[in-house]
C-alpha atoms as a PDB file:
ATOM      1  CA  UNK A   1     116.037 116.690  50.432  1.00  0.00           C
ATOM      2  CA  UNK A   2     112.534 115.227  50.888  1.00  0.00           C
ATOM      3  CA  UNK A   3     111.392 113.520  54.103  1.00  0.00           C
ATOM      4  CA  UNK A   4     109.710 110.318  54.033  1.00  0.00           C
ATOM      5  CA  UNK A   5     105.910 109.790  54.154  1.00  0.00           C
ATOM      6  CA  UNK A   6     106.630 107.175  56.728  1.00  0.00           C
ATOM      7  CA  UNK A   7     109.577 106.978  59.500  1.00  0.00           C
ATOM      8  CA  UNK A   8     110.471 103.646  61.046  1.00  0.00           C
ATOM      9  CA  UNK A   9     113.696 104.018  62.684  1.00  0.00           C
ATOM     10  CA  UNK A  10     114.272 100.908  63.076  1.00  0.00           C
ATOM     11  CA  UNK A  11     114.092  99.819  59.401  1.00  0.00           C
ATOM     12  CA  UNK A  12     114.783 103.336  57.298  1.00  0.00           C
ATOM     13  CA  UNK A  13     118.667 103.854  56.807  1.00  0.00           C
ATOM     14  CA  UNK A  14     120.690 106.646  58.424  1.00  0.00           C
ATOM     15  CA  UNK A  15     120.747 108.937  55.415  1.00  0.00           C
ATOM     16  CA  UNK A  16     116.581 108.701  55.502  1.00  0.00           C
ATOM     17  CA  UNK A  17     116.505 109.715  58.570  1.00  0.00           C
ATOM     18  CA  UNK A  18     118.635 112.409  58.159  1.00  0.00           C
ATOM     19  CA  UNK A  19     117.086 114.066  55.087  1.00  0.00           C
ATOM     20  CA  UNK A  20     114.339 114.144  57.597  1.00  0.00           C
ATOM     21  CA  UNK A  21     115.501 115.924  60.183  1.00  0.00           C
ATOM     22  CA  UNK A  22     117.517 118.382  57.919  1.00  0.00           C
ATOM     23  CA  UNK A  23     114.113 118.845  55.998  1.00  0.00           C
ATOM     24  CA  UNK A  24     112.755 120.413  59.163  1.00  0.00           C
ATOM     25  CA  UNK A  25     115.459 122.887  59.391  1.00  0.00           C
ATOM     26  CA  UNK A  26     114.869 123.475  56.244  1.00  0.00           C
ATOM     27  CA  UNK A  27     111.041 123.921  56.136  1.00  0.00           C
ATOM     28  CA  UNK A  28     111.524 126.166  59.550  1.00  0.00           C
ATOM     29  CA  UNK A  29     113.635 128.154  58.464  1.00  0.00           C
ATOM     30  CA  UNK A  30     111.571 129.419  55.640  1.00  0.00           C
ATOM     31  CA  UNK A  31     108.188 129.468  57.438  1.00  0.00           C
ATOM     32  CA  UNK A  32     109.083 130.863  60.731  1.00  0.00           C
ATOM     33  CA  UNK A  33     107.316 129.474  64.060  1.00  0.00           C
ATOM     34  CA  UNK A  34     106.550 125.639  65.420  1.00  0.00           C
ATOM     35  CA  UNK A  35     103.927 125.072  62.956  1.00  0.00           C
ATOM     36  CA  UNK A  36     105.874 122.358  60.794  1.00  0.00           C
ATOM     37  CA  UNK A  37     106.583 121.107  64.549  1.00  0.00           C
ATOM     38  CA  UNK A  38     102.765 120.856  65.441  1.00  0.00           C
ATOM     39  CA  UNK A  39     101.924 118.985  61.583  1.00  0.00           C
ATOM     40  CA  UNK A  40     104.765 116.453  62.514  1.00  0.00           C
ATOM     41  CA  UNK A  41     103.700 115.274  65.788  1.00  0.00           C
ATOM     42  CA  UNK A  42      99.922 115.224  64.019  1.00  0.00           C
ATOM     43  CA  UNK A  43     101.048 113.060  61.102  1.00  0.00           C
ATOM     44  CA  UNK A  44     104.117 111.035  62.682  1.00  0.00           C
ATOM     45  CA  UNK A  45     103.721 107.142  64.196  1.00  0.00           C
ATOM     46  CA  UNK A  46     107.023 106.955  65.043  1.00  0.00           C
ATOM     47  CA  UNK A  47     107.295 106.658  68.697  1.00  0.00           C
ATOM     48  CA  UNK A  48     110.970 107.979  69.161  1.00  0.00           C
ATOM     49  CA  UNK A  49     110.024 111.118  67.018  1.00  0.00           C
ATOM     50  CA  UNK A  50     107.151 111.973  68.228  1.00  0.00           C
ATOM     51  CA  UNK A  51     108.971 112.376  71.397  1.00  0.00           C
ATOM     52  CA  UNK A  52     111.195 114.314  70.204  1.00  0.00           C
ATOM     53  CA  UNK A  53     109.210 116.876  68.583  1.00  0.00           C
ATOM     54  CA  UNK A  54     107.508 116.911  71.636  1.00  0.00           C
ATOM     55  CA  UNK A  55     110.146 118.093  73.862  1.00  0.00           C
ATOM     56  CA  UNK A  56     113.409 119.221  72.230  1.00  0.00           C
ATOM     57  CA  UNK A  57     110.645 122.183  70.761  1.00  0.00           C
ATOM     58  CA  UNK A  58     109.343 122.959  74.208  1.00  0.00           C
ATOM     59  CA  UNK A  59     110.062 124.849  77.063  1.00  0.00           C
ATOM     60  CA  UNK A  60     112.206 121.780  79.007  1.00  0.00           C
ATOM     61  CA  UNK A  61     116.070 122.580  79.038  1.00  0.00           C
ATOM     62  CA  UNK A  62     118.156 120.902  76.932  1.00  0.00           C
ATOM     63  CA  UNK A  63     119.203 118.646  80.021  1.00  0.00           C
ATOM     64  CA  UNK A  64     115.914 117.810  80.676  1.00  0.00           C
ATOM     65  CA  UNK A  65     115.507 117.284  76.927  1.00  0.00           C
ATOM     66  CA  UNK A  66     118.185 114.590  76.891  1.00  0.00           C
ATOM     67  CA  UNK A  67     117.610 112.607  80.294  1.00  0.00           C
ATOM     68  CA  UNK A  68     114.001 112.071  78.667  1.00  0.00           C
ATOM     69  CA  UNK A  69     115.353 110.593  75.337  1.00  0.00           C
ATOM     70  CA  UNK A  70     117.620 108.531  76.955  1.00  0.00           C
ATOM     71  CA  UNK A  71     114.911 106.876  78.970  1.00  0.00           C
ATOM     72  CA  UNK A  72     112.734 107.204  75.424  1.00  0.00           C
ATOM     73  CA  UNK A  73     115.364 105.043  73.763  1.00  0.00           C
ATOM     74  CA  UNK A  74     115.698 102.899  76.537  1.00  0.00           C
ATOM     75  CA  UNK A  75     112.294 101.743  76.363  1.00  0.00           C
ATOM     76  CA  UNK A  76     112.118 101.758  72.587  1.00  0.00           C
ATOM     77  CA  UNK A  77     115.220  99.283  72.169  1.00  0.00           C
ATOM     78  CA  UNK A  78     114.084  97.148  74.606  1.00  0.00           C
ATOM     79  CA  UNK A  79     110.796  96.782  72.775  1.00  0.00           C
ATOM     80  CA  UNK A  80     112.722  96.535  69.522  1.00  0.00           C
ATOM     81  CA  UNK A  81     114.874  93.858  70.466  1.00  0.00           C
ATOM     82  CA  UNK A  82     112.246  91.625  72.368  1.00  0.00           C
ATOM     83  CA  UNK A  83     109.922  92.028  69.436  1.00  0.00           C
ATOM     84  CA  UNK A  84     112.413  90.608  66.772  1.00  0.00           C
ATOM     85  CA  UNK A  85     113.821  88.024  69.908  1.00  0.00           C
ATOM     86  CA  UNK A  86     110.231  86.569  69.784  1.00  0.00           C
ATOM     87  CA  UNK A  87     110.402  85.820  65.724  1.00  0.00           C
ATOM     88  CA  UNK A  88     113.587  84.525  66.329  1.00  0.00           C
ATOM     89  CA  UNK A  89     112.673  82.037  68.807  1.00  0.00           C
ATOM     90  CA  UNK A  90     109.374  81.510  66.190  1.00  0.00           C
ATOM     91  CA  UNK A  91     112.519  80.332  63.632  1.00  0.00           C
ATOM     92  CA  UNK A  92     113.993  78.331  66.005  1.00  0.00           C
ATOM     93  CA  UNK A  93     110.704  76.010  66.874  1.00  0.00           C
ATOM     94  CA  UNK A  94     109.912  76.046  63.010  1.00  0.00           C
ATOM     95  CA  UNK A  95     113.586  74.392  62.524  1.00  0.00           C
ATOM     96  CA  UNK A  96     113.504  72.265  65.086  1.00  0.00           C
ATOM     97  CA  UNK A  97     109.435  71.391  65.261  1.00  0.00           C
ATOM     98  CA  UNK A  98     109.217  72.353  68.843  1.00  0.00           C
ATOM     99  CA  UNK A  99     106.114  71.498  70.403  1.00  0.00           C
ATOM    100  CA  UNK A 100     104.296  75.065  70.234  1.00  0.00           C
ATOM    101  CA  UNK A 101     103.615  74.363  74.382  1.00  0.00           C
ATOM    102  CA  UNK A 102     107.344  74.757  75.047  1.00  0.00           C
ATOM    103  CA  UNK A 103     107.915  77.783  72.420  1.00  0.00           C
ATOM    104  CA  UNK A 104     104.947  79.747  74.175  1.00  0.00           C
ATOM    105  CA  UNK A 105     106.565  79.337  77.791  1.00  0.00           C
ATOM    106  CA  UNK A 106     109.892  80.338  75.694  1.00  0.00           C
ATOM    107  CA  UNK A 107     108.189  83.220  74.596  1.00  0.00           C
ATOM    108  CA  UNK A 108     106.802  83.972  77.899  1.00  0.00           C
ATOM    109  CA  UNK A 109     110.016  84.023  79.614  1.00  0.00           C
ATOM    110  CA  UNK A 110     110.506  87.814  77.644  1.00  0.00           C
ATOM    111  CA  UNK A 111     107.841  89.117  79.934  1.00  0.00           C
ATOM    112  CA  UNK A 112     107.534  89.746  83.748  1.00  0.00           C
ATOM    113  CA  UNK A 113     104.348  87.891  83.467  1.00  0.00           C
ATOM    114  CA  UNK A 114     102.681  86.275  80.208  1.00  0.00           C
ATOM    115  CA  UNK A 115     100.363  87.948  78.351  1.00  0.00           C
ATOM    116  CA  UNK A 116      97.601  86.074  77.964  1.00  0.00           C
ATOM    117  CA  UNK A 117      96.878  82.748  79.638  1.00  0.00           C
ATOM    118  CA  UNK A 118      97.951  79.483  77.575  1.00  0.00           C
ATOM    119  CA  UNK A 119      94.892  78.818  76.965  1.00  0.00           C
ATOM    120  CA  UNK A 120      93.591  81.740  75.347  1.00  0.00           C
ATOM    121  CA  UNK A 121      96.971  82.030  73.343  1.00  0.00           C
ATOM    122  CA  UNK A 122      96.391  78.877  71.809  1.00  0.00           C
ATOM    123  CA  UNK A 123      92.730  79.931  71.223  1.00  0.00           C
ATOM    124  CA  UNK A 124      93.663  83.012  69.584  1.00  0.00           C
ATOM    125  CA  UNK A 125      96.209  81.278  67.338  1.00  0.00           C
ATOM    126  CA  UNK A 126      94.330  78.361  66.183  1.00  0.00           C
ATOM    127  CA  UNK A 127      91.016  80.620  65.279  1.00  0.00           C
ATOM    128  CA  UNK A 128      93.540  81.997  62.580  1.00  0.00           C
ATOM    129  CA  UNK A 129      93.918  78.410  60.542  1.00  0.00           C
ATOM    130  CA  UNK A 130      90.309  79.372  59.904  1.00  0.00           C
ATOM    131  CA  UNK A 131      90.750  83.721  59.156  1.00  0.00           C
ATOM    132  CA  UNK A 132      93.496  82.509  56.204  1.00  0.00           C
ATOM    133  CA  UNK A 133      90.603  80.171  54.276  1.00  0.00           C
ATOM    134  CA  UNK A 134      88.214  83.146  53.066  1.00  0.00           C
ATOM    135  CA  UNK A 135      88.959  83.952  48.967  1.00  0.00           C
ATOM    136  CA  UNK A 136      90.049  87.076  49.218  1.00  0.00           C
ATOM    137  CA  UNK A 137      91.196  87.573  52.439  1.00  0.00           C
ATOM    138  CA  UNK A 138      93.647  89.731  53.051  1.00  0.00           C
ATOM    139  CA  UNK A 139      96.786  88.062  53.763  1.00  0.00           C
ATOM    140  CA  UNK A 140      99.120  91.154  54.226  1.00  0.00           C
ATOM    141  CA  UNK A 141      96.674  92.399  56.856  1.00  0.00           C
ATOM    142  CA  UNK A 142      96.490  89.207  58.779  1.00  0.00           C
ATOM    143  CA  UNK A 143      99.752  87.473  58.419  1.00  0.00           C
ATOM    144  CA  UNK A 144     102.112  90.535  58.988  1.00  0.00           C
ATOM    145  CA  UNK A 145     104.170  90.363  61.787  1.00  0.00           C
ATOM    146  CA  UNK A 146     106.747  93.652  62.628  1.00  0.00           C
ATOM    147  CA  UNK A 147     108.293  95.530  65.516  1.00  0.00           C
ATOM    148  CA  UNK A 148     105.004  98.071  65.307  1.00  0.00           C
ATOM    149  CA  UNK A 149     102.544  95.798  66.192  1.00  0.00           C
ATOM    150  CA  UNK A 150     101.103  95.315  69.473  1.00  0.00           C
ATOM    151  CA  UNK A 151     103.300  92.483  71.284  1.00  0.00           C
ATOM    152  CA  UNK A 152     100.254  90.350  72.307  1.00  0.00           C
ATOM    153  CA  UNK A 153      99.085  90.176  68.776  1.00  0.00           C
ATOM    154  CA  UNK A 154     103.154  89.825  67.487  1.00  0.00           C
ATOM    155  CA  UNK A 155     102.638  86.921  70.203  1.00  0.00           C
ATOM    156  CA  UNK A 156      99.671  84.928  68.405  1.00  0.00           C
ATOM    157  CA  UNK A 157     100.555  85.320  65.013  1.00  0.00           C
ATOM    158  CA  UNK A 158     104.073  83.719  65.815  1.00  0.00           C
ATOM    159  CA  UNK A 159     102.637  81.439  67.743  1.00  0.00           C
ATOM    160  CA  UNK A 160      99.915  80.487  64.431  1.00  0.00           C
ATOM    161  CA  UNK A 161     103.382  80.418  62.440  1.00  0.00           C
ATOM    162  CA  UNK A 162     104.714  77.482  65.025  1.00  0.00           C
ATOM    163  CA  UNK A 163     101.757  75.461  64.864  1.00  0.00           C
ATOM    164  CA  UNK A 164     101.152  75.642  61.272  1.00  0.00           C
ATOM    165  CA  UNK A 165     104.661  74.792  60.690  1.00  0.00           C
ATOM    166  CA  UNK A 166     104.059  71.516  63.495  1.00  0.00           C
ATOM    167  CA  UNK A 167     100.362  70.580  61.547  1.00  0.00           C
ATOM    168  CA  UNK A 168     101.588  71.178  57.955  1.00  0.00           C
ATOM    169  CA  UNK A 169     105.052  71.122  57.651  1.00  0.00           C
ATOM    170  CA  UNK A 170     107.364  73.948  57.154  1.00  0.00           C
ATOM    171  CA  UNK A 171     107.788  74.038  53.687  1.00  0.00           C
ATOM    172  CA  UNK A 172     103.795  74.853  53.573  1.00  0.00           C
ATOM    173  CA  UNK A 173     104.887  78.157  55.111  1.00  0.00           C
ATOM    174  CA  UNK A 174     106.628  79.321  51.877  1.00  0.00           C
ATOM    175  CA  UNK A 175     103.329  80.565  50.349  1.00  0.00           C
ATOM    176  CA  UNK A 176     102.805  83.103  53.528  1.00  0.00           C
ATOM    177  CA  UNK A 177     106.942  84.887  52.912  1.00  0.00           C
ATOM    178  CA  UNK A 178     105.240  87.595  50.631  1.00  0.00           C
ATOM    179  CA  UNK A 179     102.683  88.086  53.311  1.00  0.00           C
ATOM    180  CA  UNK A 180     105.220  88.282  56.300  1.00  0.00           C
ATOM    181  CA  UNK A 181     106.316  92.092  56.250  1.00  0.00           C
ATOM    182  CA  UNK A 182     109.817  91.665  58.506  1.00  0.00           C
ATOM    183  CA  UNK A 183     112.173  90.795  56.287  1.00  0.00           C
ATOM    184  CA  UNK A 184     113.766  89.442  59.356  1.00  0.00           C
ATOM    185  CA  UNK A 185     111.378  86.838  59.839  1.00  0.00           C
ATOM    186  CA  UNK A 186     110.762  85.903  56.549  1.00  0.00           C
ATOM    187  CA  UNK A 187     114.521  85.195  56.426  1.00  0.00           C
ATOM    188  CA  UNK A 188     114.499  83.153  59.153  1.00  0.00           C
ATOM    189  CA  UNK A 189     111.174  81.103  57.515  1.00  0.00           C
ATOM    190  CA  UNK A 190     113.026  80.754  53.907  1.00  0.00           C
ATOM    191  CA  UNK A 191     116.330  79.667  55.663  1.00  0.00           C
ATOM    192  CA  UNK A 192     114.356  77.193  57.972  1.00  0.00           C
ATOM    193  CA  UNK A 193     112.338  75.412  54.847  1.00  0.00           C
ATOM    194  CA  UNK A 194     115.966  75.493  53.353  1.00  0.00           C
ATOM    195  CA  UNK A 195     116.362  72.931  56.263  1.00  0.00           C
ATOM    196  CA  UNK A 196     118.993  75.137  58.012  1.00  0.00           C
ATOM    197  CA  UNK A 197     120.123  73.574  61.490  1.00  0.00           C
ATOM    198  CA  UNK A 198     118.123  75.144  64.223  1.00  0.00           C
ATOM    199  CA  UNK A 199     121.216  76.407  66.526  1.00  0.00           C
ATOM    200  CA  UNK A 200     122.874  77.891  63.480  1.00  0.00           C
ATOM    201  CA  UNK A 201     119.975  79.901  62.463  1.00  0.00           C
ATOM    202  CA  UNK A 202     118.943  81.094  66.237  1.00  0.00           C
ATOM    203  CA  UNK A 203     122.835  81.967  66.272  1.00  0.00           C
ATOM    204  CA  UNK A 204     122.373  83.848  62.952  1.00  0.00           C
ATOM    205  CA  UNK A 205     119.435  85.687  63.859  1.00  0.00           C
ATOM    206  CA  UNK A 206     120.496  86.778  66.813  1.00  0.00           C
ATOM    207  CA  UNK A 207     123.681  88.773  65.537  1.00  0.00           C
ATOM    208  CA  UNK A 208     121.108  90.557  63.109  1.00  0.00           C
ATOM    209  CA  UNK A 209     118.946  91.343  66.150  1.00  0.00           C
ATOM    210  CA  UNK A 210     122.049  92.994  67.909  1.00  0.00           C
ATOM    211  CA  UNK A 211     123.175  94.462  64.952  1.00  0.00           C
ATOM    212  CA  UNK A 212     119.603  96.216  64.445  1.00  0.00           C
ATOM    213  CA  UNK A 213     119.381  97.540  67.729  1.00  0.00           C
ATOM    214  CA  UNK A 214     122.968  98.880  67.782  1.00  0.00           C
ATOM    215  CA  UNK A 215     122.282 100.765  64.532  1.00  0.00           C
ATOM    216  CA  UNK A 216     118.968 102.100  65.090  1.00  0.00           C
ATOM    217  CA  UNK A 217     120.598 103.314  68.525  1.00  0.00           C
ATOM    218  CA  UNK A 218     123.037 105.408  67.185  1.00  0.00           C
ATOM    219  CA  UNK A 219     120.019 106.470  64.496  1.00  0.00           C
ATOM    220  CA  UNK A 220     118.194 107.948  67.740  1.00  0.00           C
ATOM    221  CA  UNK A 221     121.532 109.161  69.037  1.00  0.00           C
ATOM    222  CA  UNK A 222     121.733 111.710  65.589  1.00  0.00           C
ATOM    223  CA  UNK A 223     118.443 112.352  65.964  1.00  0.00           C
ATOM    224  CA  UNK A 224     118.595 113.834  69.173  1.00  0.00           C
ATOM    225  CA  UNK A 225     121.643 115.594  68.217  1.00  0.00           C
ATOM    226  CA  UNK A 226     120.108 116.881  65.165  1.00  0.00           C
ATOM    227  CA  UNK A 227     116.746 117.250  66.731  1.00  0.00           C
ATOM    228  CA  UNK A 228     118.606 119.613  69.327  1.00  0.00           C
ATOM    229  CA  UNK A 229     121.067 121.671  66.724  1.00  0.00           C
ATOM    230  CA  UNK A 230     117.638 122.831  64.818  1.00  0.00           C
ATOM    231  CA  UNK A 231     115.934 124.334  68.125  1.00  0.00           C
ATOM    232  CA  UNK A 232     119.127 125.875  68.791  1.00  0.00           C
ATOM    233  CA  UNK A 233     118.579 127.382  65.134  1.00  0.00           C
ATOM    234  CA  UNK A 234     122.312 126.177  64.401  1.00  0.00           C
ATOM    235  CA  UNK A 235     122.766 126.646  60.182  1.00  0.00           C
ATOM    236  CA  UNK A 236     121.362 124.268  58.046  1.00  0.00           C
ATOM    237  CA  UNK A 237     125.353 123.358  56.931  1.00  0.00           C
ATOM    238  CA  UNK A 238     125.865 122.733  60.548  1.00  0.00           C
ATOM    239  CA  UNK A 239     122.795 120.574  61.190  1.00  0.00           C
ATOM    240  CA  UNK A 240     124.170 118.467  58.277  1.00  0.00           C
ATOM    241  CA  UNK A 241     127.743 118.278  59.807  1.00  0.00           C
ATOM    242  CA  UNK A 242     126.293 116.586  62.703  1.00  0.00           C
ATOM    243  CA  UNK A 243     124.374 113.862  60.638  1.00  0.00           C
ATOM    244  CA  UNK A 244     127.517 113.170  58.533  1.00  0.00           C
ATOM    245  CA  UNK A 245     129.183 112.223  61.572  1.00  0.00           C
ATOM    246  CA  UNK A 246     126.667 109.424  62.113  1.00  0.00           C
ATOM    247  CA  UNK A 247     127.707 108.028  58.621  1.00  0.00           C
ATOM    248  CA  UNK A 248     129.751 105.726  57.462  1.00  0.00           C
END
């Protein structure tokens, strides 16, 4: 099996992520030593991985090695899930034309503290009505919102979504779907200019957003597992028992 020239975890399915995993084994079994482990951890984004490359291959015991990813996946979900919370709320005041005031202080109610001030939220979001007029602009650059992006930016570009929605009218937002990049969100934004009521589709959305995150735990659950059964040099059939058990 051939790994993937990119890993999201959240996104790639189970069997992806196994192939990857089992593709190390595979690859260190014929080239002895932690160089494949060294290229990874050079090449990878993924933040989960990376962390486990970095310890389940070093000198911490294999206690040590799972207290560390549990507190990894801890703070991975919780970014996950607040990430795709804020396009869901972004939905909901497209739906229901929420004045993009209230959705911010919805938004900011994710966070200990906001992330910006209001006013330099709003700022940052209304300078974009201007970045999308340039020919030849690049809309998948600019308009792209996802789970990898930095939240404050996430923040602004939903927030650009709200008001556009609230100057133009939603159904104006159906050129920008191919530029979106989460299919989550541009779910939400096709089912919204389908006039879909506002509760229903916050309701909606938020069973996929649990559903994600419970998947893409138990994805980081075989990883670790797997992750773990290849520094203990366990067979390559072996390594692949323990990803089967992840699968349907």
């Amino acid at each position: 099996m051939e790994k993937p020239q990119e890993i999201d975890i959240l996104e790639m399915p189970t069997e992806g992520l196994a192939a990857y995993w089992l593709s190390i084994k595979k690859i260190m079994d014929t080239k002895k030593g932690r160089a494949i482990i060294d290229e990874e951890i050079a090449h990878t984004k993924e933040p989960y991985i990376i962390h486990l490359l970095e310890t389940a291959f070093s000198s911490l015991s294999r206690n040590m090695v799972r207290r560390l990813a549990r507190v990894k996946k801890d703070i991975q979900l919780e970014d996950y899930e607040r990430k795709i919370d804020l396009m869901r709320q972004a939905v909901y005041a497209i739906a229901s034309g929420e004045n993009p005031r209230i959705t911010l202080v919805r938004m900011d109610s994710k966070f200990s503290q906001p992330l910006m001030s209001e006013v330099r939220a709003f700022e940052m979001a209304t300078a974009m009505f201007d970045a999308i007029k340039p020919k030849g602009v690049d809309l998948d650059i600019l308009l792209s919102v996802n789970h990898k992006i930095a939240t404050d930016r996430l923040l602004v570009k939903l927030l650009f979504f709200v008001m556009f929605a609230r100057r133009e009218g939603k159904d104006k937002l159906e050129r920008f779907i191919p530029h979106l990049g989460s299919h989550f969100f541009a779910e939400g934004i096709s089912l919204a200019i389908d006039n879909f009521e506002a509760d229903f589709l916050a309701n909606h959305l938020e069973g996929i957003r649990d559903r994600n995150v419970i998947e893409t735990s138990r994805k980081m659950d075989m990883a670790l597992e797997m992750a773990l059964a290849i520094r203990d040099k366990f067979a390559y059939d072996d390594v692949f028992r323990i990803a089967r058990a992840y699968m349907p």
